[in-house]
Protein backbone atom coordinates (compact mmCIF):
# COMPACT_ATOMS: atom_id res chain seq x y z
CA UNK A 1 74.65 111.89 88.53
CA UNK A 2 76.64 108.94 88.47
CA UNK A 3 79.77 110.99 88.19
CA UNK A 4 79.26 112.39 91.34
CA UNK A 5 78.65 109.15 93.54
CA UNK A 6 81.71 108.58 91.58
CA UNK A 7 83.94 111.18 93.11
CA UNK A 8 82.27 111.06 96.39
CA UNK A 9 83.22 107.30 96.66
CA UNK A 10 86.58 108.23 95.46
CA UNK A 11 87.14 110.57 98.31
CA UNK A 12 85.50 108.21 100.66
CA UNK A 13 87.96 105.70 99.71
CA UNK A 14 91.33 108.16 100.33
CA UNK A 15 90.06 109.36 103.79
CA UNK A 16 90.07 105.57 104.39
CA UNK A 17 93.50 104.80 103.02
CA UNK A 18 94.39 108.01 105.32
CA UNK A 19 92.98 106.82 108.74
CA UNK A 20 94.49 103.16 107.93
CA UNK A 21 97.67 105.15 107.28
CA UNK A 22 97.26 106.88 110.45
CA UNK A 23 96.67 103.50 112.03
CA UNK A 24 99.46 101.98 110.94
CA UNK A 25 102.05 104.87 111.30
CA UNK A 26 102.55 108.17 110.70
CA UNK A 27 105.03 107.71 108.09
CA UNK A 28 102.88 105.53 106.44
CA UNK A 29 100.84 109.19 105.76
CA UNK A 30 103.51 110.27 103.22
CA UNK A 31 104.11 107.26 101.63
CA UNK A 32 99.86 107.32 101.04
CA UNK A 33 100.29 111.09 99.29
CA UNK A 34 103.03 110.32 97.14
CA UNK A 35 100.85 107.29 95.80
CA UNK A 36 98.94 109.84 94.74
């Protein structure tokens, strides 16, 4: 089960990095998906 609280985290943590992206700038948004 850990695995999943794993991912789930995970994806917490990107929609986070998204709305501070969004925050900051909308070109911020593309430099965020290329990190990944």
């Amino acid at each position: 089960m850990s695995g999943k609280t794993e991912e789930v985290e995970a994806g917490q943590s990107q929609v986070k990095l998204r709305a501070n992206a969004v925050h900051a700038g909308g070109a911020k948004i593309s430099e965020v998906e290329s990190c990944f």
